[in-house]
Protein backbone atom coordinates (compact mmCIF):
# COMPACT_ATOMS: atom_id res chain seq x y z
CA UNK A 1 5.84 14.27 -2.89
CA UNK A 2 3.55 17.15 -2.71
CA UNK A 3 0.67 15.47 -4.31
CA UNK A 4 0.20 13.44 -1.11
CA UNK A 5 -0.79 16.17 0.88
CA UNK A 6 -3.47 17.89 -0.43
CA UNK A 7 -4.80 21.31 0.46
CA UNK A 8 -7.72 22.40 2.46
CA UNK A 9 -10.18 25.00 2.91
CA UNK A 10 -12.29 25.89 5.82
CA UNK A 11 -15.08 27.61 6.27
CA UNK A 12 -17.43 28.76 9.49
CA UNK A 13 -21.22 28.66 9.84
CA UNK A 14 -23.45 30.28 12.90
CA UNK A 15 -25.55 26.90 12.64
CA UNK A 16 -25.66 22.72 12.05
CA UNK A 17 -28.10 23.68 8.80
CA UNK A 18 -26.12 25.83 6.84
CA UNK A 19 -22.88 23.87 7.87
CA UNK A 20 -24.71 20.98 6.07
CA UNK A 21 -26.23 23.15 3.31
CA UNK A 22 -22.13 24.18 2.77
CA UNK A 23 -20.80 21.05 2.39
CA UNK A 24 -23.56 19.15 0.07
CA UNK A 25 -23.01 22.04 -2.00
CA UNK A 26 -19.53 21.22 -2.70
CA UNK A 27 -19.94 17.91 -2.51
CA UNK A 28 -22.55 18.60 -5.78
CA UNK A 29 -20.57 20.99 -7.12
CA UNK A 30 -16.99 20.16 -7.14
CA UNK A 31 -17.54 16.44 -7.33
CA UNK A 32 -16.07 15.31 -4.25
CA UNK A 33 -15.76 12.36 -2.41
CA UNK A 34 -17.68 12.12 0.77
CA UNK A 35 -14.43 11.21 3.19
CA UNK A 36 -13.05 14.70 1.59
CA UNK A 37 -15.62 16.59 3.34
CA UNK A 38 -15.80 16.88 7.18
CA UNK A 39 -18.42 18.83 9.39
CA UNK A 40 -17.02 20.03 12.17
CA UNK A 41 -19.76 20.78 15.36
CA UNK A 42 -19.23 23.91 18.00
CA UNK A 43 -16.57 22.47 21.26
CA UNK A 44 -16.03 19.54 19.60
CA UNK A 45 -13.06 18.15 21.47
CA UNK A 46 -11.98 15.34 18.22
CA UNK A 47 -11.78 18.48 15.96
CA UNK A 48 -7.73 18.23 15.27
CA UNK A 49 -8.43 14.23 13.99
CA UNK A 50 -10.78 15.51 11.59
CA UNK A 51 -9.19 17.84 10.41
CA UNK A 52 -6.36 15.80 9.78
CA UNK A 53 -7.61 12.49 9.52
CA UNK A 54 -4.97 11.12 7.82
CA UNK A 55 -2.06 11.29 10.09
CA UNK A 56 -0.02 8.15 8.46
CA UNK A 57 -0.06 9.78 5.21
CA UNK A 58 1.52 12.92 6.49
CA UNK A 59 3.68 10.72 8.70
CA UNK A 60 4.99 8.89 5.69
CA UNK A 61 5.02 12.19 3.57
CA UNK A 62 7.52 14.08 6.51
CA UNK A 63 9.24 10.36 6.49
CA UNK A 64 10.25 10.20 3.03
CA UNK A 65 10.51 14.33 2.92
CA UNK A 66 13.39 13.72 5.04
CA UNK A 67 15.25 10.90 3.63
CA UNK A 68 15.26 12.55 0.19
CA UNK A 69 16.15 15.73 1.43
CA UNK A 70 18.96 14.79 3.51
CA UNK A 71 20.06 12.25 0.86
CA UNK A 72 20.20 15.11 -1.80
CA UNK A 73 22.07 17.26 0.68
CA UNK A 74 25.05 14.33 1.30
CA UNK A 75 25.17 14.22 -2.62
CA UNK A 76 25.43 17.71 -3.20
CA UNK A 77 27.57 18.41 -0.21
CA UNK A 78 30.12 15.55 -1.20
CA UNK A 79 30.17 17.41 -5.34
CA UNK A 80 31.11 20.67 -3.84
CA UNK A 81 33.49 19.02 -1.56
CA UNK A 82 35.25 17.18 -4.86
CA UNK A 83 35.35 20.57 -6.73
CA UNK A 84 37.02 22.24 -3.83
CA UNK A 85 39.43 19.32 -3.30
CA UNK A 86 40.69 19.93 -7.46
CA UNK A 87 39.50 23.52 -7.51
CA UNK A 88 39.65 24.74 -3.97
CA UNK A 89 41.85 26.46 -1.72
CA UNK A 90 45.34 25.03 -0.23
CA UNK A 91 43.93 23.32 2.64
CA UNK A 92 40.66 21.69 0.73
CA UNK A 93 43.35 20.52 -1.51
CA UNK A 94 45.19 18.89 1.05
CA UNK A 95 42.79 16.69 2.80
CA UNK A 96 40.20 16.29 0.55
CA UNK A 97 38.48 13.21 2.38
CA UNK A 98 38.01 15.97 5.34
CA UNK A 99 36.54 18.21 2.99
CA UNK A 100 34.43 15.44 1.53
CA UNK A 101 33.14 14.49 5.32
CA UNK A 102 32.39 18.05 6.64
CA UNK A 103 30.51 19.02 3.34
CA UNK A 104 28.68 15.94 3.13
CA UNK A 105 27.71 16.40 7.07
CA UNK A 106 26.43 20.24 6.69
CA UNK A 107 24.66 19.20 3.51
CA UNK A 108 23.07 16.36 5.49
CA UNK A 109 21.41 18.55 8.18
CA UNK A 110 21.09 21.80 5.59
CA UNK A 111 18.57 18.54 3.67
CA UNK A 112 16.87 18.21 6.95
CA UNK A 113 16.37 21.54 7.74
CA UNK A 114 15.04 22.08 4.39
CA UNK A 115 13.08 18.68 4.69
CA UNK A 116 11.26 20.13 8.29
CA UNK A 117 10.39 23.47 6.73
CA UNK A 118 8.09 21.88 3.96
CA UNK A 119 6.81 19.29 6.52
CA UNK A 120 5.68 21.71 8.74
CA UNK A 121 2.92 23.13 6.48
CA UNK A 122 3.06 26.91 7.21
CA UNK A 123 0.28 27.25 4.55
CA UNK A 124 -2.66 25.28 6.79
CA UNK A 125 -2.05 27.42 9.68
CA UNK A 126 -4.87 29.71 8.70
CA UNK A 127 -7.45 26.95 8.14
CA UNK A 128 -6.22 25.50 11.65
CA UNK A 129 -6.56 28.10 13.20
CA UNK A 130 -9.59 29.41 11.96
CA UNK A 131 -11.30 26.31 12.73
CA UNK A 132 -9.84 26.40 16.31
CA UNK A 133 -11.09 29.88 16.95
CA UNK A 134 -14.75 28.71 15.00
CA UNK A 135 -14.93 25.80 17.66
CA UNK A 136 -14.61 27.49 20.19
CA UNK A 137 -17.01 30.09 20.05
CA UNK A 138 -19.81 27.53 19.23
CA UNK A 139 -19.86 28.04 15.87
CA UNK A 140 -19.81 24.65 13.05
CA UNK A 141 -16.94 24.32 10.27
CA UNK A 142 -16.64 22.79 7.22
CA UNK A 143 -13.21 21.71 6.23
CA UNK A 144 -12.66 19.69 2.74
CA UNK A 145 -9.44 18.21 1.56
CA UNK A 146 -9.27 19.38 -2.21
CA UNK A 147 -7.64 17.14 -4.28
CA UNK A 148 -5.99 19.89 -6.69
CA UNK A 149 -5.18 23.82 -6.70
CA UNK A 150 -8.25 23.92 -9.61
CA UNK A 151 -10.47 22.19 -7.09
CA UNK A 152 -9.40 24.41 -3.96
CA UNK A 153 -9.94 27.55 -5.71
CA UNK A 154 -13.57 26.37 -7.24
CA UNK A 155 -14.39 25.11 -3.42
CA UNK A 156 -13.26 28.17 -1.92
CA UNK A 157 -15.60 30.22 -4.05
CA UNK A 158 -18.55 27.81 -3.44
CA UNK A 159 -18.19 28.32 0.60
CA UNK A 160 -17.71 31.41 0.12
CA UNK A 161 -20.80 32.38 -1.04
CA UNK A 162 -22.91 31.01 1.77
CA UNK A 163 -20.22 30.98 5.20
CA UNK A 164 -19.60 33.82 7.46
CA UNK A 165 -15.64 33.02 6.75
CA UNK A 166 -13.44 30.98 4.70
CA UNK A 167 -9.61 30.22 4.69
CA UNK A 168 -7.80 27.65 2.17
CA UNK A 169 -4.74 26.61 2.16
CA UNK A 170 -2.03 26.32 -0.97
C-alpha cells in the first residue's frame, strides 16, 4: 500500500526563472517524468490541486488502508478473544461468543484508528506547509512527486543547491 503514495519534496524560489531552472534540473537529473514535476506561481489560488493532483489515488489508498486495517483488527481481535475463551479468566470462559464480539469490535475500530493515522500523512505537512507559506508571500515553488526514497533524497539535494528552501517528505 505505501508504494501508491509517493513522497514529495518542495522547494521555494524568489523568481519564475530559477523556479524553472529548479525543476528542468531535476527533471535532467533524476530522470523524471514531466507530470511528476509541478511549478507552483506566487498567490496562486489552485496550489492545493497541484500539489496533490491525484486525489483518487489517495482516496483509494485511505479506502483500502481502512478495509485492511479494520479487517486485520476483527481477525486479531476474534484470536485473542478464542485464547481467552480456553485460556482466559472465569468470565471469558463463560461466554466466549461475548468475548469473541467485544474483541472483534475494539479490534475493528483499534484497525481504523490505526488505518486514519497512516492516511493522514503527518510526513507531507512540512512540504504543505512550506509551500503554503512560499505562496503567499509571492514567492514560486517547485514540488515533485519522487517515485522512491533513492529518488527523494537525490532530488532533495539537486533543489537544494539552487532554492532559498527545501522540505521533502518520507
Amino acid at each position: 500500500m505505501s508504494n501508491e503514495i509517493r513522497g514529495k519534496v518542495s522547494a521555494t524560489y524568489a523568481d519564475e526563472a530559477s523556479a524553472k531552472k529548479g525543476a528542468a534540473a531535476v527533471l535532467n537529473k533524476a530522470a523524471l517524468q514531466p507530470d511528476e514535476v509541478t511549478i507552483i506561481g506566487p498567490h496562486d489560488s489552485q496550489f492545493d490541486q497541484k500539489l496533490e493532483n491525484k486525489d483518487k489515488k489517495v482516496g483509494f489508498f485511505m479506502l483500502k488502508a481502512h478495509m485492511a486495517f479494520a479487517l486485520i483488527g476483527v481477525v486479531l481481535g476474534a484470536f485473542f478473544a478464542v485464547l481467552l475463551a480456553f485460556y482466559g479468566p472465569s468470565y471469558t470462559q463463560n461466554s466466549p461468543i461475548m468475548t469473541v464480539i467485544a474483541l472483534s469490535i475494539l479490534g475493528f475500530f483499534i484497525g481504523l484508528m490505526l488505518a486514519g493515522f497512516i492516511s493522514l500523512r503527518p510526513d507531507q505537512d512540512g512540504v504543505v506547509n512550506q509551500t503554503r507559506d512560499a505562496t503567499h508571500n509571492g514567492k514560486w515553488v517547485v514540488v515533485v512527486n519522487s517515485p522512491s526514497h533513492e529518488k527523494t533524497e537525490q532530488i532533495y539535494d539537486i533543489l537544494g543547491k539552487s532554492a532559498l528552501s527545501v522540505s521533502s517528505s518520507l
